[in-house]
C-alpha atoms as a PDB file:
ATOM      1  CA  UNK A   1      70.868  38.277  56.851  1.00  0.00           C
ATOM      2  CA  UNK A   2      74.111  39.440  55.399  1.00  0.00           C
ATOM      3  CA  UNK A   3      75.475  39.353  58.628  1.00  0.00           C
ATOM      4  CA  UNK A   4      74.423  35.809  59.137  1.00  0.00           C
ATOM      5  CA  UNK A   5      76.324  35.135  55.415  1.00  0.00           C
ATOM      6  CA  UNK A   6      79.302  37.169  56.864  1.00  0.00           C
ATOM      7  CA  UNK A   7      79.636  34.677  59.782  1.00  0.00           C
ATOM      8  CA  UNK A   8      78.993  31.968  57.454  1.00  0.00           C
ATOM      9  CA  UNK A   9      81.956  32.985  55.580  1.00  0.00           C
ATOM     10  CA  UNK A  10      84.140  33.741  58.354  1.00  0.00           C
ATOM     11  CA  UNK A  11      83.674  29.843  58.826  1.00  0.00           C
ATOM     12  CA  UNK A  12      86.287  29.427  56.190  1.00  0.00           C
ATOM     13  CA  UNK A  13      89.569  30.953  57.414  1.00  0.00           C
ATOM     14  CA  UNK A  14      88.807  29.935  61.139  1.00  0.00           C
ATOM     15  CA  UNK A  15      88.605  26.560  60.377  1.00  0.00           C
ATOM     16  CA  UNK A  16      91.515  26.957  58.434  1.00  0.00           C
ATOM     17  CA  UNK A  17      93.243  28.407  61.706  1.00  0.00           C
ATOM     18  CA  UNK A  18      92.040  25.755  64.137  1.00  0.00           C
ATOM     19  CA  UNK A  19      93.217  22.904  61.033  1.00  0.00           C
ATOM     20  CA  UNK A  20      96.917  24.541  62.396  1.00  0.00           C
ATOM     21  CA  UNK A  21      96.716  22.768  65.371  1.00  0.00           C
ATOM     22  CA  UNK A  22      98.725  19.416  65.126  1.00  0.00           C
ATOM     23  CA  UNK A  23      96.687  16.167  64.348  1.00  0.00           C
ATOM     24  CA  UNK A  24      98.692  14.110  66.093  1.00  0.00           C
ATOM     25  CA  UNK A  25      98.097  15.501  69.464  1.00  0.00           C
ATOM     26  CA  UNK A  26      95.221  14.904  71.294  1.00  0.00           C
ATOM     27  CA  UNK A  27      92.645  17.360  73.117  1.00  0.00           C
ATOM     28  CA  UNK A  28      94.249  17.972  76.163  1.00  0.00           C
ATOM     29  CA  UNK A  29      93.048  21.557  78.761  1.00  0.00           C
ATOM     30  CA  UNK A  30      96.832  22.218  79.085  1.00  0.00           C
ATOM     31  CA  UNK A  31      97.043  23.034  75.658  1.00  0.00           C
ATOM     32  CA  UNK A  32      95.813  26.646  75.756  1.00  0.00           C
ATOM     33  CA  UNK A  33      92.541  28.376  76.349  1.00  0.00           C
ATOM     34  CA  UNK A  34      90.640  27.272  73.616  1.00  0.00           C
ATOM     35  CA  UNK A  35      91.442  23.585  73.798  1.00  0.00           C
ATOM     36  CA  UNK A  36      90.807  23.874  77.570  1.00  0.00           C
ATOM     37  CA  UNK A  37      87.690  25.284  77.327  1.00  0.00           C
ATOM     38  CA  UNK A  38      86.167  24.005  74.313  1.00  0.00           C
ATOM     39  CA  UNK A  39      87.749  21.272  72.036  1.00  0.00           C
ATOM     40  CA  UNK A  40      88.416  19.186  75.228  1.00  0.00           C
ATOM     41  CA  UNK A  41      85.306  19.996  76.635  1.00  0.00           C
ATOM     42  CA  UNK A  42      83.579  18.543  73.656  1.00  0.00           C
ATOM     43  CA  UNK A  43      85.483  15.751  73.076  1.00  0.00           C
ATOM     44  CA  UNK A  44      84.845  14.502  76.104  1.00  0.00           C
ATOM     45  CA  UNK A  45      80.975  15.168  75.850  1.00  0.00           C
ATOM     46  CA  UNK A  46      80.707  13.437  72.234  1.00  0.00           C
ATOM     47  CA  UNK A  47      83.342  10.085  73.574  1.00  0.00           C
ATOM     48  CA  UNK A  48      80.669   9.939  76.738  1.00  0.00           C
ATOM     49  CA  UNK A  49      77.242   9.757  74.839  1.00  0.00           C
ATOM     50  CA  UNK A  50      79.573   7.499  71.868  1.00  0.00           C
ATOM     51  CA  UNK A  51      80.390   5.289  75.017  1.00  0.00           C
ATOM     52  CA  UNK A  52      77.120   5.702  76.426  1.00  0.00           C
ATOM     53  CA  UNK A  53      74.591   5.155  72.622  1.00  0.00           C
ATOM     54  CA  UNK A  54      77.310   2.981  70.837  1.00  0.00           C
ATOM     55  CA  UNK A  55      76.829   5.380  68.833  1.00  0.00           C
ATOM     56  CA  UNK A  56      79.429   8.556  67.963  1.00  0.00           C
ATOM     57  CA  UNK A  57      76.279  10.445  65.518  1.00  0.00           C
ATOM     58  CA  UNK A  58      74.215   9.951  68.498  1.00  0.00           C
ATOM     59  CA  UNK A  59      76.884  11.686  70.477  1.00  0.00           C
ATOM     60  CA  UNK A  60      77.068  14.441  67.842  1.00  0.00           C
ATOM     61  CA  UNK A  61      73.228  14.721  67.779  1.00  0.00           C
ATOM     62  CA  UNK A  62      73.108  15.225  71.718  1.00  0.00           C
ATOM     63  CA  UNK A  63      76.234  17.270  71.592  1.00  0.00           C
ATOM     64  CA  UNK A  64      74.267  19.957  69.568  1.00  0.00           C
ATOM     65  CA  UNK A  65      70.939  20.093  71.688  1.00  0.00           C
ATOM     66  CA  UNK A  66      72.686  20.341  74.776  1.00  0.00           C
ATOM     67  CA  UNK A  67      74.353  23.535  72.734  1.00  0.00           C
ATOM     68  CA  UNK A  68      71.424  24.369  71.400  1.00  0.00           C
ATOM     69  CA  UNK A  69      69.236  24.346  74.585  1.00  0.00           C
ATOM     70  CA  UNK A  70      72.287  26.507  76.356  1.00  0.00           C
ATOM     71  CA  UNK A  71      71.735  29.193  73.434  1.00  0.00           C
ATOM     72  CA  UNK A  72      67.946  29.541  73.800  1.00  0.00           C
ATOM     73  CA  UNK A  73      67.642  32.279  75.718  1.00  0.00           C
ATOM     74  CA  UNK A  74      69.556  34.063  73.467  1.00  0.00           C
ATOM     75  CA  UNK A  75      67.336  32.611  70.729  1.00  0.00           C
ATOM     76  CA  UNK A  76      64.310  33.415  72.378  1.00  0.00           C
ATOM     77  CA  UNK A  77      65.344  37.520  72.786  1.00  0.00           C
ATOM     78  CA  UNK A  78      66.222  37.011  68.825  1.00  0.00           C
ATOM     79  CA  UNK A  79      62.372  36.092  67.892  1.00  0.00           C
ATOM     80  CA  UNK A  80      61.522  38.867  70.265  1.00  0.00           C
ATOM     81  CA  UNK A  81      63.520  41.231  68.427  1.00  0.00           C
ATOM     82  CA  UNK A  82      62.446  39.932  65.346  1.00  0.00           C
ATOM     83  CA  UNK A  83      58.817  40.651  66.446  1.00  0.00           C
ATOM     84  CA  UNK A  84      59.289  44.167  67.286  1.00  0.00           C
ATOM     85  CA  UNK A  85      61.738  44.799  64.146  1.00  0.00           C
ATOM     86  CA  UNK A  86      58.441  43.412  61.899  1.00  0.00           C
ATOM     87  CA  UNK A  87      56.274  46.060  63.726  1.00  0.00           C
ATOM     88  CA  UNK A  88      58.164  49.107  63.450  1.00  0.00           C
ATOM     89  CA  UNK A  89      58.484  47.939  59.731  1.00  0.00           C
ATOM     90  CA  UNK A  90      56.075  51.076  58.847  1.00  0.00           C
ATOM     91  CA  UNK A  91      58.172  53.734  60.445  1.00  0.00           C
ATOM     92  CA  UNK A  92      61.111  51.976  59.284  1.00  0.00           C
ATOM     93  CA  UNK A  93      59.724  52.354  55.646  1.00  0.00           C
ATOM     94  CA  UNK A  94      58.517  56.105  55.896  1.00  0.00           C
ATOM     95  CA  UNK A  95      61.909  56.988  57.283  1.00  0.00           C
ATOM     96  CA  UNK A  96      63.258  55.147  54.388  1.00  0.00           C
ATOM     97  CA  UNK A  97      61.302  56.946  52.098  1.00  0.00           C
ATOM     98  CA  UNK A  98      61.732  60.417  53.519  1.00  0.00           C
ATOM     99  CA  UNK A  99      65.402  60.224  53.519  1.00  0.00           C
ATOM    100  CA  UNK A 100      66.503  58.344  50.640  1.00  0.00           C
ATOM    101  CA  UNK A 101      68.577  60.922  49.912  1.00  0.00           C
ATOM    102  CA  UNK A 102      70.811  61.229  53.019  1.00  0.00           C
ATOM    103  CA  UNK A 103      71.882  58.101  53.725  1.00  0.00           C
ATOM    104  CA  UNK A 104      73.740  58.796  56.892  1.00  0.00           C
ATOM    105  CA  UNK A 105      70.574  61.287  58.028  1.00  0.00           C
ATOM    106  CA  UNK A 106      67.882  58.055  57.262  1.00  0.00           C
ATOM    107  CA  UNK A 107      70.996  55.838  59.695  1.00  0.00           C
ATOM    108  CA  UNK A 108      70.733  57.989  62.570  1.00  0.00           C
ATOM    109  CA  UNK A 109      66.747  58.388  62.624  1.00  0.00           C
ATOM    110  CA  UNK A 110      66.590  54.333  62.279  1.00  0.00           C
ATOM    111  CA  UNK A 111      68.822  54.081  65.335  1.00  0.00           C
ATOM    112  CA  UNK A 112      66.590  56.618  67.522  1.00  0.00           C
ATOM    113  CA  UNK A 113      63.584  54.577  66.498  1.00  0.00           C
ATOM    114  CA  UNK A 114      65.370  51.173  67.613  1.00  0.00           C
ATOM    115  CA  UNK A 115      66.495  52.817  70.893  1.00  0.00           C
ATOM    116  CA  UNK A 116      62.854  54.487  71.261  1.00  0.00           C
ATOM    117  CA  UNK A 117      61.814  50.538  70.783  1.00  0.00           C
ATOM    118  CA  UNK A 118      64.197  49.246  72.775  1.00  0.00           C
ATOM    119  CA  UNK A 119      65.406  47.340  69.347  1.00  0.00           C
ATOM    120  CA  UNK A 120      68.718  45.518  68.520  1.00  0.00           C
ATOM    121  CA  UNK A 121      69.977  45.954  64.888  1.00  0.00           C
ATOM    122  CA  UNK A 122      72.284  43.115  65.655  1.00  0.00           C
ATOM    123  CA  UNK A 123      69.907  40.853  68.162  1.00  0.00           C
ATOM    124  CA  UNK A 124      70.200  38.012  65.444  1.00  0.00           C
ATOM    125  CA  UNK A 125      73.582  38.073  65.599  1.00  0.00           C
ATOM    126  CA  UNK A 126      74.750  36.546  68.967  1.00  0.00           C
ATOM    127  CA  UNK A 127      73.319  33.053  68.562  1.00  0.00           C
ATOM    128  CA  UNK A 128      75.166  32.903  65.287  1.00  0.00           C
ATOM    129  CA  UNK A 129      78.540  34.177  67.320  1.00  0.00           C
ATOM    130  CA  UNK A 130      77.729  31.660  70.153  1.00  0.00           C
ATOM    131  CA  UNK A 131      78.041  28.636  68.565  1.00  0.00           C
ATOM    132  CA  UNK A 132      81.415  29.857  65.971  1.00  0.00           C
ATOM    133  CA  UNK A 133      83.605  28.615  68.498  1.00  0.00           C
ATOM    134  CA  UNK A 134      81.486  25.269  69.222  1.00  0.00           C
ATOM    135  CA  UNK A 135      81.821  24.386  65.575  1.00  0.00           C
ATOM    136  CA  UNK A 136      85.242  25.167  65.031  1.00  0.00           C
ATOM    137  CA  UNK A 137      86.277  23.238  68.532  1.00  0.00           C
ATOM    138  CA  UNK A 138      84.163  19.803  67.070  1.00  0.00           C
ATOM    139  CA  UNK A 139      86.223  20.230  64.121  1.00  0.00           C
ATOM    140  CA  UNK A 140      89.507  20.179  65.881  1.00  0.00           C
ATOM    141  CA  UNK A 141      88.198  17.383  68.361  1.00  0.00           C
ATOM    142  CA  UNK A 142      87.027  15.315  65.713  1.00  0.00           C
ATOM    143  CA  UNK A 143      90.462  15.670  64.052  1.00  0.00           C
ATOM    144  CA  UNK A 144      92.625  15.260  66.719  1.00  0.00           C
ATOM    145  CA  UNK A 145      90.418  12.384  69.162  1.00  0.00           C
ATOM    146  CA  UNK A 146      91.843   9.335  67.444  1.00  0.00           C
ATOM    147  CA  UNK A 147      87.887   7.595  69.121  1.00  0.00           C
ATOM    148  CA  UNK A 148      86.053  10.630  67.069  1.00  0.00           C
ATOM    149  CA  UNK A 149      87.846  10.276  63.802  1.00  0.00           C
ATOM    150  CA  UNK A 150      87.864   6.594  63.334  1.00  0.00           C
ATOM    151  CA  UNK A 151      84.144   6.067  64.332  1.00  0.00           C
ATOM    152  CA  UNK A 152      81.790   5.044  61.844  1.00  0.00           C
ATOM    153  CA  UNK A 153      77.661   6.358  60.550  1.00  0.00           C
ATOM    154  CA  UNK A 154      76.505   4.554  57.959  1.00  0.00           C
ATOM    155  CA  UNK A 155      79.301   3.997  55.093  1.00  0.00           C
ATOM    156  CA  UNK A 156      80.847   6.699  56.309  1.00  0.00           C
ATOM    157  CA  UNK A 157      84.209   7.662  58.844  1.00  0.00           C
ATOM    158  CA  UNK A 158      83.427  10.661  60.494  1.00  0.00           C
ATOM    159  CA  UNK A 159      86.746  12.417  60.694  1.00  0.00           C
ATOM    160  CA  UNK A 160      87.229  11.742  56.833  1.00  0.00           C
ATOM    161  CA  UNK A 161      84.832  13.691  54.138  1.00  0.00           C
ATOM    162  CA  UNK A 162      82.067  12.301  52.650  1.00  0.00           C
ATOM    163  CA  UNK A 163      83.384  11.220  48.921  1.00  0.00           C
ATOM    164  CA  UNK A 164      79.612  10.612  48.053  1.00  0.00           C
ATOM    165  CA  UNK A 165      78.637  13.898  48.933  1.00  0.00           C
ATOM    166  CA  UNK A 166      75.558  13.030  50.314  1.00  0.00           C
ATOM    167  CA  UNK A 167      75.953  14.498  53.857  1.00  0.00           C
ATOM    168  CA  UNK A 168      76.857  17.721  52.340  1.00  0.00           C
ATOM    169  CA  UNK A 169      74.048  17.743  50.428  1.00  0.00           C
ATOM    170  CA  UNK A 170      71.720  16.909  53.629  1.00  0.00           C
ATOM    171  CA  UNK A 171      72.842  19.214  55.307  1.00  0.00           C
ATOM    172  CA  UNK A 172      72.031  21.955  52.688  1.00  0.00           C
ATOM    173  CA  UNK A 173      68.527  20.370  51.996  1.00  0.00           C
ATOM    174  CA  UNK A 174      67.935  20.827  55.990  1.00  0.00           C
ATOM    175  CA  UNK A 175      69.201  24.408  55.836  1.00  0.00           C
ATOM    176  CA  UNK A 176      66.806  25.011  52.474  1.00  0.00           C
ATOM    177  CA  UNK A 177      64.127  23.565  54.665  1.00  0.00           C
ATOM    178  CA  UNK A 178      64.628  25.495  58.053  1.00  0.00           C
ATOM    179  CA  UNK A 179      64.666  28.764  55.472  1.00  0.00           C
ATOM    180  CA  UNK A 180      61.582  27.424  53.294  1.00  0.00           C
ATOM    181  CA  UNK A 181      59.364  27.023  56.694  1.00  0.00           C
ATOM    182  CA  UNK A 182      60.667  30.487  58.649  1.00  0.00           C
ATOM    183  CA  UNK A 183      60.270  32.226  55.304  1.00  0.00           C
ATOM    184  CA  UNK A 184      56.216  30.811  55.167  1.00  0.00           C
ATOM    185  CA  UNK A 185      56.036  31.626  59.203  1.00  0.00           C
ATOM    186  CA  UNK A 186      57.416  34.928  58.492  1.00  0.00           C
ATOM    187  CA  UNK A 187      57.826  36.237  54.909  1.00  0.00           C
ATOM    188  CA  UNK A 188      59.858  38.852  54.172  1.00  0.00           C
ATOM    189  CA  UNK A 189      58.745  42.594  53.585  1.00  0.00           C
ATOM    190  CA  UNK A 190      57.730  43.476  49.776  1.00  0.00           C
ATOM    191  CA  UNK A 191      61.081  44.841  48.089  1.00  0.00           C
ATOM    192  CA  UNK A 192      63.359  42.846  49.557  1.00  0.00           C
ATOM    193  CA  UNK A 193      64.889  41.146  46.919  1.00  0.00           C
ATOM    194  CA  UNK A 194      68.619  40.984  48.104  1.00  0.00           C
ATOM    195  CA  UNK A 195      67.450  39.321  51.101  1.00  0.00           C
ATOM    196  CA  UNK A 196      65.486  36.873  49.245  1.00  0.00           C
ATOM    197  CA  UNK A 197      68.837  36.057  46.772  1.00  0.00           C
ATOM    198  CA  UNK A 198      70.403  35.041  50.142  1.00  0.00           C
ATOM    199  CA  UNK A 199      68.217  33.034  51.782  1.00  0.00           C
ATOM    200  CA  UNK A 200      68.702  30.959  48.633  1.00  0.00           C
ATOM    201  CA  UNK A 201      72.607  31.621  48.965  1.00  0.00           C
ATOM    202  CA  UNK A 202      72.466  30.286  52.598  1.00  0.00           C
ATOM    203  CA  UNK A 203      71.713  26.556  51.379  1.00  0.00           C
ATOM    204  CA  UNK A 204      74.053  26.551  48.461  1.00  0.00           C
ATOM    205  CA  UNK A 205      77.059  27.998  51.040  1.00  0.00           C
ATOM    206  CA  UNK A 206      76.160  25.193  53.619  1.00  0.00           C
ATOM    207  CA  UNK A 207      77.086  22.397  50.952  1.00  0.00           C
ATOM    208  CA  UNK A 208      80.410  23.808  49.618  1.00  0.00           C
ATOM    209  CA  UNK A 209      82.153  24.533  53.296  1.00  0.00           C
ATOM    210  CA  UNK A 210      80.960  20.804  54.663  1.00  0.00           C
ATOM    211  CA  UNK A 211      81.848  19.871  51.169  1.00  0.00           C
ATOM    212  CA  UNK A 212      85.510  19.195  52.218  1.00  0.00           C
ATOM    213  CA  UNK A 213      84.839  19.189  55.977  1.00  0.00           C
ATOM    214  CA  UNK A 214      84.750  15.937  57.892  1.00  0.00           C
ATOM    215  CA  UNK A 215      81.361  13.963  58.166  1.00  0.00           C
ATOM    216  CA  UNK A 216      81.311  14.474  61.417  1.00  0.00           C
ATOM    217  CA  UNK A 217      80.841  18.707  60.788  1.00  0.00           C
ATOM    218  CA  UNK A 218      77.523  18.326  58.648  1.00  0.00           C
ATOM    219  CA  UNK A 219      76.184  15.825  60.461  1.00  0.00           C
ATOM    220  CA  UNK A 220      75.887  18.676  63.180  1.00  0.00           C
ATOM    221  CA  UNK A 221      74.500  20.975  60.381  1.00  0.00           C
ATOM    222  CA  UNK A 222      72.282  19.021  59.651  1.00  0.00           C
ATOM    223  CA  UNK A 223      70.831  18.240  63.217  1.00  0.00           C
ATOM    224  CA  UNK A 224      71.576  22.326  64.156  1.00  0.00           C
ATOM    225  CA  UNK A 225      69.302  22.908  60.800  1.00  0.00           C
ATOM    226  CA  UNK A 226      66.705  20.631  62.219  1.00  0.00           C
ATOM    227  CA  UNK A 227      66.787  21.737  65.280  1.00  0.00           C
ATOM    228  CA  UNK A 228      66.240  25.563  64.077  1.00  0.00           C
ATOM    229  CA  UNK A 229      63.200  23.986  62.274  1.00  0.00           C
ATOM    230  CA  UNK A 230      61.532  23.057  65.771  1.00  0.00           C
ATOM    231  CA  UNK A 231      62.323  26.225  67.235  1.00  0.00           C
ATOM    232  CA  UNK A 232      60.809  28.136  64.365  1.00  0.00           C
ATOM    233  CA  UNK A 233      57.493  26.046  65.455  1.00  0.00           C
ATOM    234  CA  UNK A 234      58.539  27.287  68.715  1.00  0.00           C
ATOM    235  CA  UNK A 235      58.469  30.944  68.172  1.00  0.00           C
ATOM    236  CA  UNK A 236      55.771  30.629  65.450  1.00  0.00           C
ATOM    237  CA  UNK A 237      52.941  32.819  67.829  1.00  0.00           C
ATOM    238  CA  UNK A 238      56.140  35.313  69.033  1.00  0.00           C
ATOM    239  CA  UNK A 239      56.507  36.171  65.356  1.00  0.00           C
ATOM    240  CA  UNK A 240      53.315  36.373  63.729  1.00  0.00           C
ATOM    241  CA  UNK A 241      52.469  38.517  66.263  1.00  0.00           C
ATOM    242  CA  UNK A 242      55.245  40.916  65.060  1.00  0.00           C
ATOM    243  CA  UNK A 243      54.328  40.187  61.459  1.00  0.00           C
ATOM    244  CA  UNK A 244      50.261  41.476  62.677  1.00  0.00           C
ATOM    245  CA  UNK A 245      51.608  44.110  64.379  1.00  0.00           C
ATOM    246  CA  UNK A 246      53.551  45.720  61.145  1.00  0.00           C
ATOM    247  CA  UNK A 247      50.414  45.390  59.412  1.00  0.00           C
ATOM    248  CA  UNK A 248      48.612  47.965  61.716  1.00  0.00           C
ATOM    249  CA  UNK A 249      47.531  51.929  59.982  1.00  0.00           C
ATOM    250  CA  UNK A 250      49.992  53.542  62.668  1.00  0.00           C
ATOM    251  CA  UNK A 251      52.914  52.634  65.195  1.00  0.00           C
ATOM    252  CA  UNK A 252      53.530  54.065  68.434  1.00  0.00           C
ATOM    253  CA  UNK A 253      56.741  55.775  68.759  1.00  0.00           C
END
């Protein structure tokens, strides 16, 4: 989880970067790698499904399950991750215990019981990584496709911020309610209260970077959030499972 807040936060200056690119000039592949291969890319995709729905937040909304549904077998090795970290969570807590001490000793016998378990201390990570660059290219198409930024949802323009803050603040609700539901599908271990404080963090982060982001940027949160919440449902059986599995007297290693 504290990676997941460290990618969060590296949200920040990397928007920051891709705001360098002039507004004036529009997505175009001869620009450089990453407009070639993903702020052109995607503002193609969202101006075909705007043409296509009349609608630009039904673009945005098809946009993110076509990159969602590209990132689920990544996803899907995640929960199974997930699954085996939850039943190795015995051994992980008597090694814990035994060498509370030596900190770098208690390290290296956690990493020979991942690699016994064929387990990836970073498997959550990648889906996280994946879709970095996706977000930060829809905020550089949406600010440089003059069709993208001028197209209306609801009251609001979506390559200008929300000054009612309400899509900001649905797209943190979503997030709260992706983390509420995975939390009750699979609850954290006893004595893990710094995890806990950021699950609650999580939400609170979501509102103040799309706070000043254009409307376009939590609308995808929000329908990324939501979609998270169906694969949860998903992957429900692959992690209780784990969760059962942690609960047993003894673990193979």
């Amino acid at each position: 989880m504290r990676r997941r807040m460290g990618v969060a936060l590296a949200l920040v200056p990397a928007l920051g970067l891709a705001g360098c690119a002039p507004v004036d000039v529009p997505p175009d592949p001869r620009n450089g790698f990453f407009d070639a291969f993903f702020v052109y890319p995607i503002s193609l995709l969202i101006d075909w499904f705007g043409a296509l729905s009349g609608s630009y937040a039904v673009a945005i909304l098809a946009v993110t399950v076509i990159v969602r549904v590209l990132i689920l077998p990544l996803v899907f090795n995640q929960y199974k991750n997930m699954a085996k970290m939850q039943k190795l969570q015995p051994e992980v807590q008597k090694i814990r215990e035994k060498y509370q001490k030596d900190p770098e000793k208690m390290q290296r016998e956690l990493l020979k019981l991942f690699q016994a378990h064929d387990v990836s201390p970073m498997g959550g990570f990648w889906p996280l990584i994946v879709q970095m660059p996706v977000f930060i290219a829809l905020y550089d198409a949406v600010r440089r496709s003059p069709h993208i930024k001028s197209a209306h949802f609801l009251w609001l323009e979506l390559g200008s911020r929300d000054p009612t803050f309400v899509l900001p603040l649905v797209a943190a609700l979503a997030q709260l309610l992706t983390v509420y539901v995975t939390q009750k599908i699979n609850p954290m271990p006893q004595g893990a209260p710094q995890m806990r404080l950021m699950l609650i963090l999580f939400p609170l982060m979501t509102f103040f970077i799309t706070l000043s982001l254009p409307a376009a940027l939590p609308l995808y949160w929000t329908f990324s959030s939501l979609f998270t919440l169906v694969q949860t449902f998903l992957f429900k059986d692959l992690l209780r499972a784990g969760r059962m599995g942690s609960e047993e007297p003894s673990v193979r290693r």
